[in-house]
Structures are given as C-alpha cells and as structure tokens.
C-alpha atoms as a PDB file:
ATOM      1  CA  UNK A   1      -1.863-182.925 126.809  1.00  0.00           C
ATOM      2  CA  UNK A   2      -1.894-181.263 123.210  1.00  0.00           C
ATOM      3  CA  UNK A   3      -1.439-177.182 122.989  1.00  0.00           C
ATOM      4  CA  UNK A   4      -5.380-176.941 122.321  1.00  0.00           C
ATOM      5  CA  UNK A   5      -5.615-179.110 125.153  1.00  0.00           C
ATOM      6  CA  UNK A   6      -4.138-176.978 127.268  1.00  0.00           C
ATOM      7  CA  UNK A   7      -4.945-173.889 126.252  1.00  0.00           C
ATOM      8  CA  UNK A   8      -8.772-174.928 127.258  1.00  0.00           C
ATOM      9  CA  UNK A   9      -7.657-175.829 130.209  1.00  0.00           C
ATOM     10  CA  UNK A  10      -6.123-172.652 131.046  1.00  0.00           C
ATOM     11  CA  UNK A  11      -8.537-170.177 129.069  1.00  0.00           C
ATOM     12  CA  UNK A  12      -7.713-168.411 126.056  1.00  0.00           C
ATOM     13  CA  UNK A  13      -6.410-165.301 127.456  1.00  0.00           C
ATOM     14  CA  UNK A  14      -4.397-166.730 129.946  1.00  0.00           C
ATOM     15  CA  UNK A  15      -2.732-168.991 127.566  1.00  0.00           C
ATOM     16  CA  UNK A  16      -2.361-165.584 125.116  1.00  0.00           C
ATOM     17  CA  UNK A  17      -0.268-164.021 128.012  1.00  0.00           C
ATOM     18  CA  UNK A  18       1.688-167.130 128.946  1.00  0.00           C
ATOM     19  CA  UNK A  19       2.724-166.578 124.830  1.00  0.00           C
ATOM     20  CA  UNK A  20       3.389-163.297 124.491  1.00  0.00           C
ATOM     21  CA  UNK A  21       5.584-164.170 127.570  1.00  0.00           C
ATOM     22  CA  UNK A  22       7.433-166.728 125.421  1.00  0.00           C
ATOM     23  CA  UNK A  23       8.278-164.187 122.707  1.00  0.00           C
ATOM     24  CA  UNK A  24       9.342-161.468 124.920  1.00  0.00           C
ATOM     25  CA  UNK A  25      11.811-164.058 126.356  1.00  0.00           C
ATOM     26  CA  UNK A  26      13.216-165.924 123.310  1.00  0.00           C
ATOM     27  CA  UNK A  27      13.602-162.866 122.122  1.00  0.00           C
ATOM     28  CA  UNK A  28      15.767-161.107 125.253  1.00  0.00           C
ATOM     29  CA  UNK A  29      17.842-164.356 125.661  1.00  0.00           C
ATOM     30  CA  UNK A  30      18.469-164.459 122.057  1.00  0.00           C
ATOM     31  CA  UNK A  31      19.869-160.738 121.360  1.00  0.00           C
ATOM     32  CA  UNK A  32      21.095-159.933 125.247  1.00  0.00           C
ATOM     33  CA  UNK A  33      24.957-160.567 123.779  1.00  0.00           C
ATOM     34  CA  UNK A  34      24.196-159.005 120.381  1.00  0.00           C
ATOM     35  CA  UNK A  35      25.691-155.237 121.982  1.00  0.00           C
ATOM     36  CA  UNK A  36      24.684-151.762 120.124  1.00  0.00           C
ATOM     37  CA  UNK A  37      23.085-152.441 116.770  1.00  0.00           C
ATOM     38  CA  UNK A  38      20.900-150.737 114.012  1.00  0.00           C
ATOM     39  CA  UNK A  39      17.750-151.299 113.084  1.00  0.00           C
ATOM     40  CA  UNK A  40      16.908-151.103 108.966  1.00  0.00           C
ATOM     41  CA  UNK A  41      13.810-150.253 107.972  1.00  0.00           C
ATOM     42  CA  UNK A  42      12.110-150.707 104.365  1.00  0.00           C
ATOM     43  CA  UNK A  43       9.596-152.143 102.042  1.00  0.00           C
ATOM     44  CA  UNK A  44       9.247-155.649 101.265  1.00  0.00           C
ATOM     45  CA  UNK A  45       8.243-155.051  97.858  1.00  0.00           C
ATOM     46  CA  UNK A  46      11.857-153.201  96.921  1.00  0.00           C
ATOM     47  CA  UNK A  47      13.580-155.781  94.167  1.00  0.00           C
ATOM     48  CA  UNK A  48      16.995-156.397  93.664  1.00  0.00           C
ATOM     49  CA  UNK A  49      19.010-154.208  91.354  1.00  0.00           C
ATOM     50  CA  UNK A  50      16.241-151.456  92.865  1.00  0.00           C
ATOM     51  CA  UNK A  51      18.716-148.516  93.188  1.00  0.00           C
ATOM     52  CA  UNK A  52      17.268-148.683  97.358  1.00  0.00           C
ATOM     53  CA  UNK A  53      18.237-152.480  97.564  1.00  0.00           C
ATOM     54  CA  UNK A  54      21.510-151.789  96.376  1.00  0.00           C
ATOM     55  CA  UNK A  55      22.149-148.666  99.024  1.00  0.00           C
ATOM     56  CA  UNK A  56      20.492-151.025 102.200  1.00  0.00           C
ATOM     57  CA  UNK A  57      23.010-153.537 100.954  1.00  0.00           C
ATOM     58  CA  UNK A  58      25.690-151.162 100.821  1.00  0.00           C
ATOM     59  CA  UNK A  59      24.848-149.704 104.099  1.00  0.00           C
ATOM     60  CA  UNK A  60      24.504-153.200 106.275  1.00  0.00           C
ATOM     61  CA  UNK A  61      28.024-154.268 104.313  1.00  0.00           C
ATOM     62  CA  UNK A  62      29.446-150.925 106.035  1.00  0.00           C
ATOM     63  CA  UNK A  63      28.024-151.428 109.585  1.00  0.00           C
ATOM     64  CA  UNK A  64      29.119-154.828 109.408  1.00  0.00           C
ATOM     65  CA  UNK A  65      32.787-153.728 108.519  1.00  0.00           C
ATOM     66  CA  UNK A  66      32.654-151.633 111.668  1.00  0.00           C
ATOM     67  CA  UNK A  67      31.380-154.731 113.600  1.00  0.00           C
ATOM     68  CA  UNK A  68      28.123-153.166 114.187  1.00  0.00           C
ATOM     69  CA  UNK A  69      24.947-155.786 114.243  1.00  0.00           C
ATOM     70  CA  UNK A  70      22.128-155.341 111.762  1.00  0.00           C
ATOM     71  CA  UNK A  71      18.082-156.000 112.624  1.00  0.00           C
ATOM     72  CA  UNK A  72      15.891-156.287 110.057  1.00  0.00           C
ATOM     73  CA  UNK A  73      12.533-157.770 109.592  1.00  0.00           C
ATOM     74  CA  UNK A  74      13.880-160.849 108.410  1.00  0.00           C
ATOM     75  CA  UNK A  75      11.307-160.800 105.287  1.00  0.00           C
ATOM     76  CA  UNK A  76      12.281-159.634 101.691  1.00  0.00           C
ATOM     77  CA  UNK A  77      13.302-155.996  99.977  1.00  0.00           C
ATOM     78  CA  UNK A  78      15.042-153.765 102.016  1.00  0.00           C
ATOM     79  CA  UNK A  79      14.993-156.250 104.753  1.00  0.00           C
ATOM     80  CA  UNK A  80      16.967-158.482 102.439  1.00  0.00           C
ATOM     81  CA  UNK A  81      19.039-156.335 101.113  1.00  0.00           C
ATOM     82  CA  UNK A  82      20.304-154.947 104.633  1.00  0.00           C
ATOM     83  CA  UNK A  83      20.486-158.767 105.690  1.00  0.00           C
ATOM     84  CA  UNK A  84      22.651-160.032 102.719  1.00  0.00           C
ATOM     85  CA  UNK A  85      24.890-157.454 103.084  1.00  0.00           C
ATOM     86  CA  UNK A  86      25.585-157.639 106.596  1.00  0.00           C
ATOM     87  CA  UNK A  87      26.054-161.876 106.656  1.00  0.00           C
ATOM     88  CA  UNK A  88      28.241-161.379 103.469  1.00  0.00           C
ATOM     89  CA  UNK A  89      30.352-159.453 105.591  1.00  0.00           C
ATOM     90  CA  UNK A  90      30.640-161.290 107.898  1.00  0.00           C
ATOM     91  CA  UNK A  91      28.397-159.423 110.365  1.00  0.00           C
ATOM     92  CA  UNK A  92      26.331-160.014 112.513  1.00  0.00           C
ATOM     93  CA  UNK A  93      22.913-160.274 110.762  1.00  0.00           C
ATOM     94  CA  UNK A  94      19.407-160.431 112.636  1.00  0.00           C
ATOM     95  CA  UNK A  95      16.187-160.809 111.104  1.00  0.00           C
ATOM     96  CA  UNK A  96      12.857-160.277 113.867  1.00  0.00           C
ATOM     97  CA  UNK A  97      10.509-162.763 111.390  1.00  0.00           C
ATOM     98  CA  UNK A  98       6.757-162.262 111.907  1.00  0.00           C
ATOM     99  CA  UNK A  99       3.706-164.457 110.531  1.00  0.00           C
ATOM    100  CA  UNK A 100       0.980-162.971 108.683  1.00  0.00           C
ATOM    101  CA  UNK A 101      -2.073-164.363 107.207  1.00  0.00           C
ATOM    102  CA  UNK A 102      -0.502-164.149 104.152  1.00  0.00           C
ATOM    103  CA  UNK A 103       3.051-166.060 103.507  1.00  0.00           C
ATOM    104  CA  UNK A 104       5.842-163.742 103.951  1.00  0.00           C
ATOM    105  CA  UNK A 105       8.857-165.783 102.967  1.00  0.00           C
ATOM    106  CA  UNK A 106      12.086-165.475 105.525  1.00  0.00           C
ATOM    107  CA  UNK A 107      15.163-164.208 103.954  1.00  0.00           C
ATOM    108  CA  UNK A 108      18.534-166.366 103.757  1.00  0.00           C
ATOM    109  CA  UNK A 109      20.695-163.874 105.344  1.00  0.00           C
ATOM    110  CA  UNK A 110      20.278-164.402 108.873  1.00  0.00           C
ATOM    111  CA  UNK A 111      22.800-165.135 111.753  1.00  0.00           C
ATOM    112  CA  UNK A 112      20.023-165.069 113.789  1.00  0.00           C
ATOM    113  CA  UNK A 113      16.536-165.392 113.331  1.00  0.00           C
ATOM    114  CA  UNK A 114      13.562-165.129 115.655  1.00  0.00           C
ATOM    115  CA  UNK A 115      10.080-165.325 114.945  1.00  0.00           C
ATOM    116  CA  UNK A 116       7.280-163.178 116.435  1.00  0.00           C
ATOM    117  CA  UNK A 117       3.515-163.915 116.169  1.00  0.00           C
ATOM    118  CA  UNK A 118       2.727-160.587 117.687  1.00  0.00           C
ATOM    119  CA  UNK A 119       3.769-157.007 116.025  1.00  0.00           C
ATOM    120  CA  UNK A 120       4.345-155.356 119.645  1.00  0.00           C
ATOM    121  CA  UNK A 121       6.573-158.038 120.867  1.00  0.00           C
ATOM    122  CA  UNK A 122       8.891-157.552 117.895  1.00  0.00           C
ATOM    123  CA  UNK A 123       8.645-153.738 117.503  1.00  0.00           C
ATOM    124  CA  UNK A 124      10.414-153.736 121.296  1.00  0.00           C
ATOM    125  CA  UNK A 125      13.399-156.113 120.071  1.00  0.00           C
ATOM    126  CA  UNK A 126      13.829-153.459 117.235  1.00  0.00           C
ATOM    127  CA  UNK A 127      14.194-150.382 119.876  1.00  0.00           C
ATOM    128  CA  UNK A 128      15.698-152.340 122.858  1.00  0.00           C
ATOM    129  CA  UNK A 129      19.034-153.641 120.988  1.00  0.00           C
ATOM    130  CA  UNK A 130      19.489-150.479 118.503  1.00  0.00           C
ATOM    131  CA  UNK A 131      21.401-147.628 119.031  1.00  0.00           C
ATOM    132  CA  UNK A 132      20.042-146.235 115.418  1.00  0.00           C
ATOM    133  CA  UNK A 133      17.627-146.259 112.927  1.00  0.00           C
ATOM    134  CA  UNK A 134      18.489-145.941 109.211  1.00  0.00           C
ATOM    135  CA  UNK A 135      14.846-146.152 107.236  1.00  0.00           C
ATOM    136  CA  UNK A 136      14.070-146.421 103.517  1.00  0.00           C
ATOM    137  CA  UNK A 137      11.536-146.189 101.327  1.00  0.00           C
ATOM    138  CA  UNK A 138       8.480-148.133 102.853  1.00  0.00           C
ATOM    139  CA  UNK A 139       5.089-148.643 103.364  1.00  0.00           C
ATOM    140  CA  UNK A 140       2.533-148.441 106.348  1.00  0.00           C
ATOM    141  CA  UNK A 141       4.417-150.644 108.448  1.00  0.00           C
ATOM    142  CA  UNK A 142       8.015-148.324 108.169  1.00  0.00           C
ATOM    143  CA  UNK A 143       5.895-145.537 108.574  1.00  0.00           C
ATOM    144  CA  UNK A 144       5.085-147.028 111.553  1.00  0.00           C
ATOM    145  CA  UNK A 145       8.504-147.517 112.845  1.00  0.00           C
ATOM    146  CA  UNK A 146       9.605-143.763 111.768  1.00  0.00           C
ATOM    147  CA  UNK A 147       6.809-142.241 113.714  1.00  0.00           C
ATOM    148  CA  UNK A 148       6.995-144.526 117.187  1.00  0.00           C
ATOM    149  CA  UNK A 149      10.618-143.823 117.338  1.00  0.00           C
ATOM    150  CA  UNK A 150       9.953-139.806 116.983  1.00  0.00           C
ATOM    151  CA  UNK A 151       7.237-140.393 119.538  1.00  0.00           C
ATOM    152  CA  UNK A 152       9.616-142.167 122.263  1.00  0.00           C
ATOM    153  CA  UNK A 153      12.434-139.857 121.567  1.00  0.00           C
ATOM    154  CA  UNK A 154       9.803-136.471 121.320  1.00  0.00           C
ATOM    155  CA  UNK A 155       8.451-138.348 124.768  1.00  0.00           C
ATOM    156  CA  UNK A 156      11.872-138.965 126.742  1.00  0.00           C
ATOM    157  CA  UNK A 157      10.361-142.065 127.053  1.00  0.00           C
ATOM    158  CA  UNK A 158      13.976-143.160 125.398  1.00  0.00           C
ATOM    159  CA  UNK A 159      17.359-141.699 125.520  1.00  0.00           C
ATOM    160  CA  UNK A 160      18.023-140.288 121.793  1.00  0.00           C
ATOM    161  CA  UNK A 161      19.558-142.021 119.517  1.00  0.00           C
ATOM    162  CA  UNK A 162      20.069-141.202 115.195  1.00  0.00           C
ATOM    163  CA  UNK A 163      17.155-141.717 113.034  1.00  0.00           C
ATOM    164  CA  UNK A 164      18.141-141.391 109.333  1.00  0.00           C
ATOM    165  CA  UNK A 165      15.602-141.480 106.543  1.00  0.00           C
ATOM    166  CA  UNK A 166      17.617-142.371 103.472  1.00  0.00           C
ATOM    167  CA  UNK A 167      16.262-141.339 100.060  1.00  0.00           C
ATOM    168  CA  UNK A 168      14.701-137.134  99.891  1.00  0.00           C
ATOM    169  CA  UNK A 169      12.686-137.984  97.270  1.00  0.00           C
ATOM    170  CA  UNK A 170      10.791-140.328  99.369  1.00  0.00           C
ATOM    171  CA  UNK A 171      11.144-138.524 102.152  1.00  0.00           C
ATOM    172  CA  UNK A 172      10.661-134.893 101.155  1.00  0.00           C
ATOM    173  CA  UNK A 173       6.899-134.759 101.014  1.00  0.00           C
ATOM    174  CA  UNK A 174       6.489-135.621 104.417  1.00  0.00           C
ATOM    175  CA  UNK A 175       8.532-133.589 105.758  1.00  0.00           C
ATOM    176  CA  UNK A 176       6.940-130.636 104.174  1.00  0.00           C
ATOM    177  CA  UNK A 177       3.893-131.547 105.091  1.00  0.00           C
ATOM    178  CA  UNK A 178       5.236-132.117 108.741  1.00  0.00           C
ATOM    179  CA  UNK A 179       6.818-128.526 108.624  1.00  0.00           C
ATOM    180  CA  UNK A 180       3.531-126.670 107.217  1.00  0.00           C
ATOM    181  CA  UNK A 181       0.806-128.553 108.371  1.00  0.00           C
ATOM    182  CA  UNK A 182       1.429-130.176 111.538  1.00  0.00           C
ATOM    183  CA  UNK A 183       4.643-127.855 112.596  1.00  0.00           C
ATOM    184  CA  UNK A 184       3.627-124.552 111.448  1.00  0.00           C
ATOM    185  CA  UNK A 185      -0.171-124.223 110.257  1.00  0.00           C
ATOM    186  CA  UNK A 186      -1.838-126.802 113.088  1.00  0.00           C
ATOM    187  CA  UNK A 187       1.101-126.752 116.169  1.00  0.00           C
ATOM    188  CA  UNK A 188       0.278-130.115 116.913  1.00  0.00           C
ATOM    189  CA  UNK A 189       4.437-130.808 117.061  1.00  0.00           C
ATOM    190  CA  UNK A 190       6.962-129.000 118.309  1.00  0.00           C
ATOM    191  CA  UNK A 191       9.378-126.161 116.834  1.00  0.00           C
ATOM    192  CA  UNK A 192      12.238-128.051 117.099  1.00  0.00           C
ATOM    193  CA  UNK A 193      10.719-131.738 116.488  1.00  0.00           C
ATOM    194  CA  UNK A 194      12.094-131.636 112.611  1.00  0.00           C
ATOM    195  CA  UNK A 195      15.836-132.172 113.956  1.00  0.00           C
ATOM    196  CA  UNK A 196      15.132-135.301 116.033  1.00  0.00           C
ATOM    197  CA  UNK A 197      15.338-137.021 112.608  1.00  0.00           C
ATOM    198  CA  UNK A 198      17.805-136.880 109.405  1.00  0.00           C
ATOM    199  CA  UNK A 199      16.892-136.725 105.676  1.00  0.00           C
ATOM    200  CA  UNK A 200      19.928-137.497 103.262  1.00  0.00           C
ATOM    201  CA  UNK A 201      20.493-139.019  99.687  1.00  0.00           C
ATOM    202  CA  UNK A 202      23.979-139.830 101.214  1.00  0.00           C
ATOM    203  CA  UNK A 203      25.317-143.188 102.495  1.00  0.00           C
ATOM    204  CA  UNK A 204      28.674-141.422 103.877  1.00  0.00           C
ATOM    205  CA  UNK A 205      26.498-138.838 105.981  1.00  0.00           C
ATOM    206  CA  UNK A 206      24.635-142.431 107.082  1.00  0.00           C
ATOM    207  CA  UNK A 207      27.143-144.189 108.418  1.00  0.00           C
ATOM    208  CA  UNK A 208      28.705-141.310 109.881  1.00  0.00           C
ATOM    209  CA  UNK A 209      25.595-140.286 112.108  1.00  0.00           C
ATOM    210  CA  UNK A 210      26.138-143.871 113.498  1.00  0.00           C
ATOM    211  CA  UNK A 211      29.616-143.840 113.817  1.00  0.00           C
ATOM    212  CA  UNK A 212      29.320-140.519 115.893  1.00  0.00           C
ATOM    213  CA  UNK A 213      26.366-141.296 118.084  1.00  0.00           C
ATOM    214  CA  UNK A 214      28.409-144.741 118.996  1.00  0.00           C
ATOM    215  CA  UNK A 215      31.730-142.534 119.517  1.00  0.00           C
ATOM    216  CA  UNK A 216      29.432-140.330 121.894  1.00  0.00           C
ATOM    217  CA  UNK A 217      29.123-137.406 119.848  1.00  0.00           C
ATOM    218  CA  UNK A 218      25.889-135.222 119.381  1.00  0.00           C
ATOM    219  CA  UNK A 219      24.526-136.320 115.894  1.00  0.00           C
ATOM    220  CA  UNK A 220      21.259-134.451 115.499  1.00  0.00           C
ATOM    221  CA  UNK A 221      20.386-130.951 115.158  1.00  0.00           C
ATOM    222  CA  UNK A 222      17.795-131.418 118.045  1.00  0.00           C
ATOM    223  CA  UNK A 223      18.790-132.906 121.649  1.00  0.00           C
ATOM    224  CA  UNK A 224      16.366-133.690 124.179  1.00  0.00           C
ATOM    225  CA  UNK A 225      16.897-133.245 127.969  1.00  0.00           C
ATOM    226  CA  UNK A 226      18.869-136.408 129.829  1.00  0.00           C
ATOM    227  CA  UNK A 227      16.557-136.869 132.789  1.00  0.00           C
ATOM    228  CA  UNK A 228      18.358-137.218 135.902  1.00  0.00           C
ATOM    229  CA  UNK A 229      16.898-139.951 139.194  1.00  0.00           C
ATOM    230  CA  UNK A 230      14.639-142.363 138.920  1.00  0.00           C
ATOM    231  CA  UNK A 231      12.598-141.013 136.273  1.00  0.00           C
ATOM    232  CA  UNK A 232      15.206-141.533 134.131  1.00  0.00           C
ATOM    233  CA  UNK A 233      16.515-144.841 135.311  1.00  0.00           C
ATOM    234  CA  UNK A 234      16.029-147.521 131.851  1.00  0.00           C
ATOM    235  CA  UNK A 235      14.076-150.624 132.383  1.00  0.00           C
ATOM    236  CA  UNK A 236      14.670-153.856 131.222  1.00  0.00           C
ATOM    237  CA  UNK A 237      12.232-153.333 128.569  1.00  0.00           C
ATOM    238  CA  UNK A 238      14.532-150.748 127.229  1.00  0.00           C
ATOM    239  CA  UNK A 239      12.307-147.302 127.877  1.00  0.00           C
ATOM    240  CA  UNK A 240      12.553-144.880 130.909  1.00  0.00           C
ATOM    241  CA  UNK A 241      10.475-145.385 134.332  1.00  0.00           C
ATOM    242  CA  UNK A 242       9.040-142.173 134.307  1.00  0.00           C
ATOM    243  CA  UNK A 243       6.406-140.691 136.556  1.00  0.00           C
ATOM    244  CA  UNK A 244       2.950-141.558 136.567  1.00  0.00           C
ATOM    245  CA  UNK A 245       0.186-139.319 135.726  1.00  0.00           C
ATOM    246  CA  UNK A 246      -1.373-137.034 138.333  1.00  0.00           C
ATOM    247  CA  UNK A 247      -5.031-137.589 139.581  1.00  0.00           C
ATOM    248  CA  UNK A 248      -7.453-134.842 139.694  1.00  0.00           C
ATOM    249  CA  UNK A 249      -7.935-134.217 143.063  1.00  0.00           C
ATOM    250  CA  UNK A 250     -12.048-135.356 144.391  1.00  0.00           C
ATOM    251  CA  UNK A 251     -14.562-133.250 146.493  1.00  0.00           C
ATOM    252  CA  UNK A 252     -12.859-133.941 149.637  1.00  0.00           C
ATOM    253  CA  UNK A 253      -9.914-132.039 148.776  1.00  0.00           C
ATOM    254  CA  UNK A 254      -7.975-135.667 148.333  1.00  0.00           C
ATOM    255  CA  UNK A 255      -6.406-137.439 145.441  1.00  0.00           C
ATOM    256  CA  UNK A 256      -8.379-139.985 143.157  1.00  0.00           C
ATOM    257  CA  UNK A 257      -6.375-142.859 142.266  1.00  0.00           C
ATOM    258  CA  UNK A 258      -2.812-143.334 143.241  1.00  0.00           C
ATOM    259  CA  UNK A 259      -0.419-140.305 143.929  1.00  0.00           C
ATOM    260  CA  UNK A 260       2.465-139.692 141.428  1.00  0.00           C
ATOM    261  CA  UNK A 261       5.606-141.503 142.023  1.00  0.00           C
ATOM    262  CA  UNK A 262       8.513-143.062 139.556  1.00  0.00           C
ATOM    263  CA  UNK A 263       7.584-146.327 137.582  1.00  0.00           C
ATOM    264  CA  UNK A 264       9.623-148.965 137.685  1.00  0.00           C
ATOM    265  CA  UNK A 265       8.595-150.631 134.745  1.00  0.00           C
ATOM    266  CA  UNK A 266      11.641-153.250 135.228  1.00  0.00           C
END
C-alpha cells in the first residue's frame, strides 16, 4: 500500500498525528545521548566574512573545545557558521533541518542531522537538549526563539537557563523599547523580566555565561523561583507539569470542569 494509499485509508488527520509522532521520536532517539548543549540562533541570510558569521563560528569552535554540543537550524548564515565551527573542532555538531516551500539548502557541517516538516516539533528539540541559548542577529523566526524562551523561563514552565543576545547594536533597540514601552509605559512585563536575558558585544562574557550555568553557578541578573513537588517535576517533553487552571465555580456552588491538580505531561 503506497503512503497516499494509506493515508486515505486512515484519514488525513489521523495520518498527520501518526507523523508528527514520527518526528517527535526520531528526533528524541536521535539527541537522547547528545548531554547539555546550546542552541545558536541567527539569520540565514548572514554571509561569510559577515563580521556575525565569523563570531557564531568563533563561538561554536569554543563550545566545541569545551566538549559542549552545538544545535543549529541546520540551514545557512549563522546556522552555518555555528555548524562549521563546531564539526571543525571536532564537536559535536547538530543541525534540526526543516522544509519550506521554498528550498532551504542543508549545511555541510553536521554530525547529526534531522529533518522536521513541522516548526513545533523542532522548536522542542531546540529547548529539550540545551542548557543555553546564544542568539544573533536574525529575523522573524530568531525573534521567535528569543521571545518563547523568555516566555517559558518568565512562565516556570522551564527551569532557567542563559539566554545571550550577541551583538548591542542589534539588540539595543529592542530592549529599549522592551524597557519603556512594554516594561515601564504599558506594564505588560515584569520589573525584573530585563535580567532573564543578556546583551553583550563580547564572546568571552558568552562563553563564560555557559561555562558558569554548566558549573552550577547563577549567571543572570534575574532568577526565578525552583518549584518544589510535583508541579515542578520535568516531563519527558522537557517543560514542568504544573497545575492546571482553576474552574469558575457554577450556580450550584460546584466546580465546572475538572478540579486543579499537577499535570503530568510525561
């Protein structure tokens, strides 16, 4: 029976699940020996002898050296860079590929290379197996990596771990407008939510955030509360159980919809 075959046989969206499935599992039996890595972020549209290719080169070469695995994107720029560096030194060097409707050619620098159809598959590989996140310049798509990995750290949804955004001239405008608008003028984020994240212009302050959040050290300005019990407990997905939302109570004086109680999302 061909795929198409099958896939009629089975209805679309049960077929849809059965793949997502298959990604989430190639890509947990792939990287489940590939211990604490980080994750590099960037644009694909960075080109060699870019002053950013060289530093995402320079950085990978330097987490290699202190046998630290490297994830990428797998596609080209940044991605690259952080790739080539890594498997020329000998590191361990993963790219998370994903197809597009337009081609997005597969860099060469890859110990290991998995392909993802869907974006949410792959943006779990990236959080489950890092223990930090160094970002350059991007677009939309780094933007969103920067901003989900506030949101599970701001959340507890994940224990904390460095995020370092590499370049302030890139950076700097979003922070202000982080600080004034959404910080200070419309409250929408916390007072301390600025120092969950790192803005520097220098590799050595990089690498050192990583090198003291893998020795066990505090490395941001802002630390969010462990969370002790079965809230707290990680799932094999990577993120925190948690407790499920409470029900507004109905006429009767009873509880619509399940009570509260710890998710085992495992």
């Amino acid at each position: 029976m061909s795929n198409s075959d099958f896939e009629g046989s089975m209805g679309a969206e049960a077929w849809r699940v059965l793949r997502i499935v298959g990604e989430f599992v190639e890509g947990f039996e792939t990287l489940e020996n590939l211990g604490p890595a980080v994750s590099i972020f960037g644009s694909a549209r960075t080109k060699p002898g870019d002053p950013y290719y060289e530093a995402a080169e320079e950085c990978a070469r330097r987490l290699a050296h202190l046998q630290i695995p490297v994830i990428t994107g797998g596609g080209p720029g940044i991605m690259e860079a952080a790739n080539k560096g890594a498997y020329e030194a000998k590191g361990v060097s993963v790219g998370l590929n994903i197809s597009l409707p337009f081609e997005q050619s597969a860099n060469e620098y890859q110990t290991h290379e998995i392909m993802f159809n869907y974006f949410f598959c792959r943006k779990v590989m990236f959080v489950k197996y890092a223990e930090a996140f160094i970002i350059f310049p991007g677009g939309f798509g780094t933007m969103d990596e920067f901003f989900e990995s506030l949101t599970l750290i701001q959340t507890l949804k994940i224990r904390q771990f460095p995020v370092v955004c590499y370049g302030t001239k890139f950076w700097g405008g979003l922070v202000d407008w982080i600080r004034d608008r959404m910080r200070d003028e419309f409250e929408t984020v916390g007072k301390d939510d600025l120092g969950l994240f790192r803005v520097t212009d220098d590799l050595d302050e990089a690498i050192n955030i990583v090198k003291s959040h893998f020795a066990g050290q505090p490395s941001m300005q802002t630390t969010p509360p462990e969370i002790a019990g079965p809230p707290g407990h990680t799932t094999a997905e990577g993120t925190r159980a948690g407790i499920r939302p409470r029900h507004r109570p109905d006429s009767s004086g009873g509880s619509i919809g399940h009570p509260s109680q710890p998710h085992d999302g495992s």
